[in-house]
C-alpha atoms as a PDB file:
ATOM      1  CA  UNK A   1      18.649-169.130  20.841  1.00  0.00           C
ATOM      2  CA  UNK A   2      19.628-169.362  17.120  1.00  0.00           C
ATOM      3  CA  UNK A   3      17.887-167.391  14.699  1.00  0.00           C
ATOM      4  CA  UNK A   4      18.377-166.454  10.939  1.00  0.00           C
ATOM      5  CA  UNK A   5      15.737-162.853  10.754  1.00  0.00           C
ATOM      6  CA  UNK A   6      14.919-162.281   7.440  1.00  0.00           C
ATOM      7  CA  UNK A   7      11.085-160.567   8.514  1.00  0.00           C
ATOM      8  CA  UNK A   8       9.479-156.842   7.903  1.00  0.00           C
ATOM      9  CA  UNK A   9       7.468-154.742  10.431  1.00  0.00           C
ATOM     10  CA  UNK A  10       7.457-157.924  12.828  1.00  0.00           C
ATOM     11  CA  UNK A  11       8.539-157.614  16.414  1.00  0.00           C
ATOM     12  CA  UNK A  12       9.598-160.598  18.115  1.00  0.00           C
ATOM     13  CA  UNK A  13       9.068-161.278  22.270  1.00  0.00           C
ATOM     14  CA  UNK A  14       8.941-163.979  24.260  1.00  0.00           C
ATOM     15  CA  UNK A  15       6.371-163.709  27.082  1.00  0.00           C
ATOM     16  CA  UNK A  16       6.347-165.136  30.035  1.00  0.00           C
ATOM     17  CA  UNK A  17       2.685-165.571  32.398  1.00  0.00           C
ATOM     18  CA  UNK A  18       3.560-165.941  35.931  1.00  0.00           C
ATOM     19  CA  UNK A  19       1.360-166.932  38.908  1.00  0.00           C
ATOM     20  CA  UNK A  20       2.267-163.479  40.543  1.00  0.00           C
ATOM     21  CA  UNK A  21      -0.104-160.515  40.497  1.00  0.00           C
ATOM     22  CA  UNK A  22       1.569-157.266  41.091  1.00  0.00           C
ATOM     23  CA  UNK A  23       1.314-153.954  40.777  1.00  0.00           C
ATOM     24  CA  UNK A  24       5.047-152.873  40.185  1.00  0.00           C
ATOM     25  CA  UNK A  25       7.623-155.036  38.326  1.00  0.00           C
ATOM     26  CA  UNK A  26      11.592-154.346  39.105  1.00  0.00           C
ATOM     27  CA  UNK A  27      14.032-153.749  36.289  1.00  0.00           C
ATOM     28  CA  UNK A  28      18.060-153.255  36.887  1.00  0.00           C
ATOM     29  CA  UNK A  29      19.208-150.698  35.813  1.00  0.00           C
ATOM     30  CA  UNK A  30      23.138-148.907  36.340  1.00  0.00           C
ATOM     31  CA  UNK A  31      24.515-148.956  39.701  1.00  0.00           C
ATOM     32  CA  UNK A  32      20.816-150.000  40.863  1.00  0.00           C
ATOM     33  CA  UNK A  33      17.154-151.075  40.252  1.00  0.00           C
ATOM     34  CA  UNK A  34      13.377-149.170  39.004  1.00  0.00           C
ATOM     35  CA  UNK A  35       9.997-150.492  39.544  1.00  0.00           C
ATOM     36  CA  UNK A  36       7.475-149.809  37.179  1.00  0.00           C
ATOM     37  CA  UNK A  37       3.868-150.421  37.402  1.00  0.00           C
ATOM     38  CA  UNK A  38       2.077-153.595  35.683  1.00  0.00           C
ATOM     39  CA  UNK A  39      -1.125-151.199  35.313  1.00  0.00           C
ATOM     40  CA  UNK A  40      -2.118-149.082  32.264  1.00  0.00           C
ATOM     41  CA  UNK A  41      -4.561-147.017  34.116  1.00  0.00           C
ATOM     42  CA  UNK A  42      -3.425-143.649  32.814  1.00  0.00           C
ATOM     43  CA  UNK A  43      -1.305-142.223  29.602  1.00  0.00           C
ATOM     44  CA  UNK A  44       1.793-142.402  31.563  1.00  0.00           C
ATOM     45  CA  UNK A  45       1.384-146.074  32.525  1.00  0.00           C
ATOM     46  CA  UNK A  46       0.224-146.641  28.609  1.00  0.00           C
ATOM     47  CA  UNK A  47       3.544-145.128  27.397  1.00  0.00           C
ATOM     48  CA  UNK A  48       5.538-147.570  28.845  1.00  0.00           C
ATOM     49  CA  UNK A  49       4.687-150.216  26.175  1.00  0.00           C
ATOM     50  CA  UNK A  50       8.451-151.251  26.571  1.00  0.00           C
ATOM     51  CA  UNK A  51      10.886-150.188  29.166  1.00  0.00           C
ATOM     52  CA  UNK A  52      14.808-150.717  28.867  1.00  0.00           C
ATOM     53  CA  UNK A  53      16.753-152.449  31.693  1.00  0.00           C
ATOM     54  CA  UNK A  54      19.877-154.105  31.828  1.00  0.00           C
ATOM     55  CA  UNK A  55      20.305-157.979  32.901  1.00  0.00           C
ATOM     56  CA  UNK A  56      17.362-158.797  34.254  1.00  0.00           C
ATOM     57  CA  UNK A  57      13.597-157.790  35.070  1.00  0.00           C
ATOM     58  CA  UNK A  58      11.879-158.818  38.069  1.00  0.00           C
ATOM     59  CA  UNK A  59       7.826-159.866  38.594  1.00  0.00           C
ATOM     60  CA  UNK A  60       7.764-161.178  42.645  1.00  0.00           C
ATOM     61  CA  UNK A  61       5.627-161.067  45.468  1.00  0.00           C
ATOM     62  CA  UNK A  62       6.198-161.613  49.285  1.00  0.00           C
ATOM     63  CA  UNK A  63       6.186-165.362  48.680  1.00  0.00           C
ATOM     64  CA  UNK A  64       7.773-165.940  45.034  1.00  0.00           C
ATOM     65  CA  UNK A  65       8.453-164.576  41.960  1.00  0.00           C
ATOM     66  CA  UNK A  66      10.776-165.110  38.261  1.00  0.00           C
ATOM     67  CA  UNK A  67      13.438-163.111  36.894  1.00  0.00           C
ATOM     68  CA  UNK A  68      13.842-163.403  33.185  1.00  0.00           C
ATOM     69  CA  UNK A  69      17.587-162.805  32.691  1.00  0.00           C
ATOM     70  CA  UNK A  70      18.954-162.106  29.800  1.00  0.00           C
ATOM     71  CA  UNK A  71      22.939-161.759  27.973  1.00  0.00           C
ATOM     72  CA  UNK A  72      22.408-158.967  25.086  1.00  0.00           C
ATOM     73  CA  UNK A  73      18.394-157.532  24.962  1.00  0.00           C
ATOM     74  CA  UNK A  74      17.577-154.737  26.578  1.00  0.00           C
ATOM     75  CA  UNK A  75      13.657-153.773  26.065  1.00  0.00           C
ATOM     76  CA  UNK A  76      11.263-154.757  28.505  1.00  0.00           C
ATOM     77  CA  UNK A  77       7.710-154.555  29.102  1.00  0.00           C
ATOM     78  CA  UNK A  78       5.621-155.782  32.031  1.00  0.00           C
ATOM     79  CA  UNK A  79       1.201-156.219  32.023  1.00  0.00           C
ATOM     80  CA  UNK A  80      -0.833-157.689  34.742  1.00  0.00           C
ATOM     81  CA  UNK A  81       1.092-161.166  35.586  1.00  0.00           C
ATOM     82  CA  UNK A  82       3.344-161.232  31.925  1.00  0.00           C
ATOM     83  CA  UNK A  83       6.891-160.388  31.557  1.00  0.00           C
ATOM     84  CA  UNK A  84       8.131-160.193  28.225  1.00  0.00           C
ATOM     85  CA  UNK A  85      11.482-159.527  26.439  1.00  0.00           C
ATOM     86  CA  UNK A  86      12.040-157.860  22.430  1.00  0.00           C
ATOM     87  CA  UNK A  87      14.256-160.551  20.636  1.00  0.00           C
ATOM     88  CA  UNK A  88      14.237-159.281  17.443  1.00  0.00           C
ATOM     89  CA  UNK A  89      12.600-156.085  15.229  1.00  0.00           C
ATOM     90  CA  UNK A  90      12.611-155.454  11.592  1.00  0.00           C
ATOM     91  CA  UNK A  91      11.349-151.858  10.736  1.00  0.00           C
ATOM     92  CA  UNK A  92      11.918-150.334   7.577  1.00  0.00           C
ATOM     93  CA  UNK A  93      13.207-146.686   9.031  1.00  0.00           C
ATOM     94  CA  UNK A  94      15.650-145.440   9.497  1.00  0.00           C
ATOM     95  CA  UNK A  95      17.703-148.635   8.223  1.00  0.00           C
ATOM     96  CA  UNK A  96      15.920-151.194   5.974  1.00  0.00           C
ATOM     97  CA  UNK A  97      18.056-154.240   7.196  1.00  0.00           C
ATOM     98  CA  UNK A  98      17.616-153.793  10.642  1.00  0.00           C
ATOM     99  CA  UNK A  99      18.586-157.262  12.650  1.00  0.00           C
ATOM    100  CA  UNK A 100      18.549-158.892   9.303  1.00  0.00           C
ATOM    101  CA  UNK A 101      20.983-161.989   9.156  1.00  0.00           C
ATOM    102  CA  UNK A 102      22.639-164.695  12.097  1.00  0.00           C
ATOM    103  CA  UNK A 103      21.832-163.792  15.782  1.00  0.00           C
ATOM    104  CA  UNK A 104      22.659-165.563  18.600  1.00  0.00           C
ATOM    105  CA  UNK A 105      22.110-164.801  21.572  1.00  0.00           C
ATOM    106  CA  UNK A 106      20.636-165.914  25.622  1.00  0.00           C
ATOM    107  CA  UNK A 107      16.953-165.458  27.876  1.00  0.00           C
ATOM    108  CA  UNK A 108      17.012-167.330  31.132  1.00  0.00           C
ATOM    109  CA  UNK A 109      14.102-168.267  33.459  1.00  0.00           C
ATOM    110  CA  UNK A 110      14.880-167.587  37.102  1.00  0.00           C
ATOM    111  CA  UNK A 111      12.426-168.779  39.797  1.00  0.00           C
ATOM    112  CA  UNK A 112      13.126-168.145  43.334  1.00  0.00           C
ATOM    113  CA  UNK A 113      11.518-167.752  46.589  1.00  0.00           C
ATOM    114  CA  UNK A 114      10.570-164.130  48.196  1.00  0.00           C
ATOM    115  CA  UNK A 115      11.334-161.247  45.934  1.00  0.00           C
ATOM    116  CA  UNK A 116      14.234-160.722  44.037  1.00  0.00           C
ATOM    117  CA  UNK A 117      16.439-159.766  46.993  1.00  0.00           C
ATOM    118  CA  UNK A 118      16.017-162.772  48.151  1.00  0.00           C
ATOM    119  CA  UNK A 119      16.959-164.955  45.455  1.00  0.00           C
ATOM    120  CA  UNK A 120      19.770-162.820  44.400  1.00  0.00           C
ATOM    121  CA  UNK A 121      18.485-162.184  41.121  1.00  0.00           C
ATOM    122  CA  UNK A 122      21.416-159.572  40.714  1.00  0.00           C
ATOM    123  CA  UNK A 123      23.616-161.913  41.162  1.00  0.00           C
ATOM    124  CA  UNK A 124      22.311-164.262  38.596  1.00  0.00           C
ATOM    125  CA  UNK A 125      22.258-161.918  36.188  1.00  0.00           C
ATOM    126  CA  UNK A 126      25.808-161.072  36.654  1.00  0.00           C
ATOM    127  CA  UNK A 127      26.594-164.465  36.118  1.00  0.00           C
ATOM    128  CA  UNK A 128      24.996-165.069  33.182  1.00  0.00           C
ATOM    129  CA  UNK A 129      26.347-161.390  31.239  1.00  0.00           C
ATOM    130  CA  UNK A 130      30.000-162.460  32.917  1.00  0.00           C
ATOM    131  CA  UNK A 131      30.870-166.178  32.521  1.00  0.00           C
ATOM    132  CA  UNK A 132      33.640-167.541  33.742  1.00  0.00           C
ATOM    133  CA  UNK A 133      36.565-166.949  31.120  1.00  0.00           C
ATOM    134  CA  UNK A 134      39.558-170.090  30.863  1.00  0.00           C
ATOM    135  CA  UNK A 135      42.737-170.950  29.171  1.00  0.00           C
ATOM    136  CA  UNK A 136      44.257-174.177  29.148  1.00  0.00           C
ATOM    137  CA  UNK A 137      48.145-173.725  29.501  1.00  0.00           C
ATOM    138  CA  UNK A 138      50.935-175.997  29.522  1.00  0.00           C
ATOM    139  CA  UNK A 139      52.248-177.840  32.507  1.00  0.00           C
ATOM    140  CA  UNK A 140      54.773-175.642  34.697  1.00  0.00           C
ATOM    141  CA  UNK A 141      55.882-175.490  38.338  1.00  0.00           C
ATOM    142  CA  UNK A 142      54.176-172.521  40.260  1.00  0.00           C
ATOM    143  CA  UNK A 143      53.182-172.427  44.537  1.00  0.00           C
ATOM    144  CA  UNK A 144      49.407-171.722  43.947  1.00  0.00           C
ATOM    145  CA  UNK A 145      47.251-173.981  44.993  1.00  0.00           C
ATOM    146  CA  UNK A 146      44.843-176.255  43.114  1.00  0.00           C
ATOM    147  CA  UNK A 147      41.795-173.344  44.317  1.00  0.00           C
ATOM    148  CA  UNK A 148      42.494-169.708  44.803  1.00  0.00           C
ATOM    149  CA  UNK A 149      40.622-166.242  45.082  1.00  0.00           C
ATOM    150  CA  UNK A 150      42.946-163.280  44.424  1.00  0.00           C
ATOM    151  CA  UNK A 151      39.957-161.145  45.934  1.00  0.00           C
ATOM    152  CA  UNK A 152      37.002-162.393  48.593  1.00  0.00           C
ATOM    153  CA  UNK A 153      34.097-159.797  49.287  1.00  0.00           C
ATOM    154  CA  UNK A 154      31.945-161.052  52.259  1.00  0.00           C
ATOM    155  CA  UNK A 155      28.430-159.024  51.609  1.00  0.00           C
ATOM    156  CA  UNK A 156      25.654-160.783  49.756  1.00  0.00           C
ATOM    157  CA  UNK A 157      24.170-157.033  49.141  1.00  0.00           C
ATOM    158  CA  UNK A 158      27.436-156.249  47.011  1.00  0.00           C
ATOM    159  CA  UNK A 159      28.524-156.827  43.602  1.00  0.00           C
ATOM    160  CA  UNK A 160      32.521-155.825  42.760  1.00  0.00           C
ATOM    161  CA  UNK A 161      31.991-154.466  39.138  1.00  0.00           C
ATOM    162  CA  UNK A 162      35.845-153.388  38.213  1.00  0.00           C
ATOM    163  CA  UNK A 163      38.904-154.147  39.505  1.00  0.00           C
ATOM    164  CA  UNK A 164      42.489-151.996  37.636  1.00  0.00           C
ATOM    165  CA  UNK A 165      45.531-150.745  38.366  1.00  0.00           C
ATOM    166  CA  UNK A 166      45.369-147.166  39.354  1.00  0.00           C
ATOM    167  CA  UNK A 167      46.361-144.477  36.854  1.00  0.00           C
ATOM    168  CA  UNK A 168      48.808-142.611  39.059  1.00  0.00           C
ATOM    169  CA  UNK A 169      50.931-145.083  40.453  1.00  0.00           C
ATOM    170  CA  UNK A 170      50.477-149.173  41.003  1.00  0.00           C
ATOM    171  CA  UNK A 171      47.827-149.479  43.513  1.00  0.00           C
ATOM    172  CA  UNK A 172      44.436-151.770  42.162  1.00  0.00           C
ATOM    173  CA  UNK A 173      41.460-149.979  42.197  1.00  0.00           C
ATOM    174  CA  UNK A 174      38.522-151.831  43.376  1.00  0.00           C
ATOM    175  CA  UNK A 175      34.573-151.087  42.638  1.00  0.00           C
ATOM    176  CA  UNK A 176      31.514-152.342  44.037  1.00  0.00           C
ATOM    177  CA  UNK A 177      27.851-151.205  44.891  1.00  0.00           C
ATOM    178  CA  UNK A 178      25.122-151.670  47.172  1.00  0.00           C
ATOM    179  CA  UNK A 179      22.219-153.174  45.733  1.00  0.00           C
ATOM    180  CA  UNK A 180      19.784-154.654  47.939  1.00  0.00           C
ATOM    181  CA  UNK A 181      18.934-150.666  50.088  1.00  0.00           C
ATOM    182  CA  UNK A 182      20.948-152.387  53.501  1.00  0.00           C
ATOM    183  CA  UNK A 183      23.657-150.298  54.943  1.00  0.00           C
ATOM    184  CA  UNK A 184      26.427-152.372  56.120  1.00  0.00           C
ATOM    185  CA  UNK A 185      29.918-153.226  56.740  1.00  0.00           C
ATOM    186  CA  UNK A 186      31.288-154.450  53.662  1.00  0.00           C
ATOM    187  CA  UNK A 187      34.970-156.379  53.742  1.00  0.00           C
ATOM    188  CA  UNK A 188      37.121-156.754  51.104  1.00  0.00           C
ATOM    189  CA  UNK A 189      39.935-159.863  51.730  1.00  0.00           C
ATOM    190  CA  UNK A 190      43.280-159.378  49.057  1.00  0.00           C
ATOM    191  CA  UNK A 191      44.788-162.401  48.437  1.00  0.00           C
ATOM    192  CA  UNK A 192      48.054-160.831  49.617  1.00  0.00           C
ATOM    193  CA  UNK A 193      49.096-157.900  52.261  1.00  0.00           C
ATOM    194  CA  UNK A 194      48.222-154.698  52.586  1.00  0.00           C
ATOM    195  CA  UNK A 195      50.639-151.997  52.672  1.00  0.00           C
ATOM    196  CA  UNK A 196      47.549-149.150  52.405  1.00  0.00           C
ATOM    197  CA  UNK A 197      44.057-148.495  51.424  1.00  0.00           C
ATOM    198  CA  UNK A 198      40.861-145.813  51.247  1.00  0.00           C
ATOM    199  CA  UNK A 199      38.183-144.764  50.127  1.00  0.00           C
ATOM    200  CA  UNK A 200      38.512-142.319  47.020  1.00  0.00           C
ATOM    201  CA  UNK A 201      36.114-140.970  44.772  1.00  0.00           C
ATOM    202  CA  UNK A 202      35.315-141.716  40.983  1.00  0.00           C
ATOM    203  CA  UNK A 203      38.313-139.847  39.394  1.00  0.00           C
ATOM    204  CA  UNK A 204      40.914-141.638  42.095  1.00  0.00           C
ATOM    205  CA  UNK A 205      41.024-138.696  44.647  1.00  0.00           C
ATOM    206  CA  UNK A 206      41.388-140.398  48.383  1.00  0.00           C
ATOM    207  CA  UNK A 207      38.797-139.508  51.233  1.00  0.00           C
ATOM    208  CA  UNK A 208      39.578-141.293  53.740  1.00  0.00           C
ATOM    209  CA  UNK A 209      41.311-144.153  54.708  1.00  0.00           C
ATOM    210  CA  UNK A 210      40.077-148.034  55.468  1.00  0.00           C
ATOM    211  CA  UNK A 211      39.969-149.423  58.588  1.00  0.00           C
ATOM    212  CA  UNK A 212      41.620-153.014  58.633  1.00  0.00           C
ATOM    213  CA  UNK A 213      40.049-155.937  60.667  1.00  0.00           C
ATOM    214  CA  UNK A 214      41.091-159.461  60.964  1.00  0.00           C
ATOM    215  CA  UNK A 215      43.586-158.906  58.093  1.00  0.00           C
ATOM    216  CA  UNK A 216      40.317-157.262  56.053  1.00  0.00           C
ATOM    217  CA  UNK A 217      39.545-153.879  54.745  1.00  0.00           C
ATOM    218  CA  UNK A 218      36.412-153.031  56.328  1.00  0.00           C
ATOM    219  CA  UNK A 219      34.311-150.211  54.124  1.00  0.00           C
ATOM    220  CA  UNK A 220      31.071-148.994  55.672  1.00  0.00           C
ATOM    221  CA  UNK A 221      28.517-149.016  52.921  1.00  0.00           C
ATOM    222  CA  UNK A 222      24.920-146.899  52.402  1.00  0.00           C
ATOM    223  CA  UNK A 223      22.003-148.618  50.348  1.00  0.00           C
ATOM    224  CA  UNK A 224      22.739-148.166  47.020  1.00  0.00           C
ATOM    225  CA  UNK A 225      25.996-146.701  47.307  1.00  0.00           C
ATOM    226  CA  UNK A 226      29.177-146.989  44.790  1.00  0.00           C
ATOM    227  CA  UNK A 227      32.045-147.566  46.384  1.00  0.00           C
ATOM    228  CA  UNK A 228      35.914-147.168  45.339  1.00  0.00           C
ATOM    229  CA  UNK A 229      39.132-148.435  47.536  1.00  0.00           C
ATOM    230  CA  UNK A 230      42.540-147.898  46.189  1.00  0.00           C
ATOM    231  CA  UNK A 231      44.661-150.775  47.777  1.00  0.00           C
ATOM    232  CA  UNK A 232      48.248-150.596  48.041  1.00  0.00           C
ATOM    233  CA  UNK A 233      49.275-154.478  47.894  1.00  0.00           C
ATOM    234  CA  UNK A 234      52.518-155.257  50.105  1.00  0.00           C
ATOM    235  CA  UNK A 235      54.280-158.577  50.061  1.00  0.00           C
ATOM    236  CA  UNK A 236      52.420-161.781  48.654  1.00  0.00           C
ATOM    237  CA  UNK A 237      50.376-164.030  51.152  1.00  0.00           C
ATOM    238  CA  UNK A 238      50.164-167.581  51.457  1.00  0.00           C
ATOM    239  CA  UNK A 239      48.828-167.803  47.663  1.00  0.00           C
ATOM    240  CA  UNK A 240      51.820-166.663  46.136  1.00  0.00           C
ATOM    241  CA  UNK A 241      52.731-165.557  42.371  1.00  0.00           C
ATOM    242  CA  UNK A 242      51.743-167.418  38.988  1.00  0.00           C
END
């Protein structure tokens, strides 16, 4: 969406009516998700005219719901069977010009069966914020092949939000989280040996080590949990250098 704002004390949403009735919508939100009720029965309900969350917001029941995604707005609010989304705002306090001028920016309509754990609305949403970035570049000889994944997490309930070198020595610092509330066994497949890896905690600090299985780093996960493995890469595999 394109739009030139030039408005006072006018608050622009899309809505969206949905053929689900609900009592709780989901929102994302860091590291994890909130519901929130679709009721106003009481002040506390009726204060939360608009809610933020991050990518998405969620309205689903046991058979099928819709996500409304979106790449840069942030305020949500959720009645009865209606989503809706702030676009743009133009108050006069504390900055006259608010929004005023050229915005672009992306809403997406999801649909999917089951709730949103079942249509991997976190996924999508991560998708749509993170698009794949390219470069064309000049012919030259290199061993990789045609397709290639430096990094292959097998876990649905998982998304790997960083990846860096570590800030004490040359290990890569990888960093995912549980999403959908399932513990399991999480593997992590490098692209090239392993000469070490474990678990360490947000500032770096090791815990304990990974277990390796089938030439993967296995990492037992709890719902919801943030994970960090600090992998010590050996020798390149199959795939090679650029």
């Amino acid at each position: 969406m394109t739009a030139d704002w030039h408005e006072k004390h006018v608050l622009l949403k899309v809505a969206v009516p949905v053929s689900v009735h609900s009592n709780v919508a989901t929102f994302e939100i860091p590291y994890g998700t909130i519901e929130r009720p679709t009721t106003r029965n009481t002040k506390a309900e009726q204060g939360k005219f608009e809610v933020p969350a991050m990518h998405w917001a969620d309205l689903s029941d046991d058979k099928h719901g819709l996500s409304l995604l979106n790449d840069c707005k942030y305020g949500y609010d959720a009645k009865a069977n209606v989503l809706r989304l702030s676009l743009l705002r133009s108050p006069e306090w504390p900055d006259p010009h608010a929004d005023e001028g050229l915005h672009e920016f992306t809403y997406s309509f999801y649909v999917h069966r089951g709730s949103w754990k079942d249509g991997l609305t976190v996924r999508r949403g991560y998708e749509l914020n993170y698009p794949l970035l390219w470069s064309q570049a000049e012919r030259h000889s290199g061993n990789l092949p045609e397709e290639h994944s430096f990094l292959t997490v097998q876990g649905d309930n998982v998304v790997l939000t960083a990846a860096k070198k570590a800030e004490d020595d040359n290990a890569v610092l990888l960093r995912f989280y549980e999403w959908a509330g399932k513990e399991s066994d999480i593997t992590l497949h490098p692209d090239t040996s392993v000469a070490d890896a474990s678990e360490t905690d947000l500032m770096e600090r090791s815990i304990q080590p990974v277990t390796s299985k089938d030439g993967g780093l296995v990492v037992h996960t709890k719902p919801y949990e943030i994970k960090t493995v600090k992998v010590q890469l050996g020798k390149a595999g199959k795939g090679g250098q650029l």
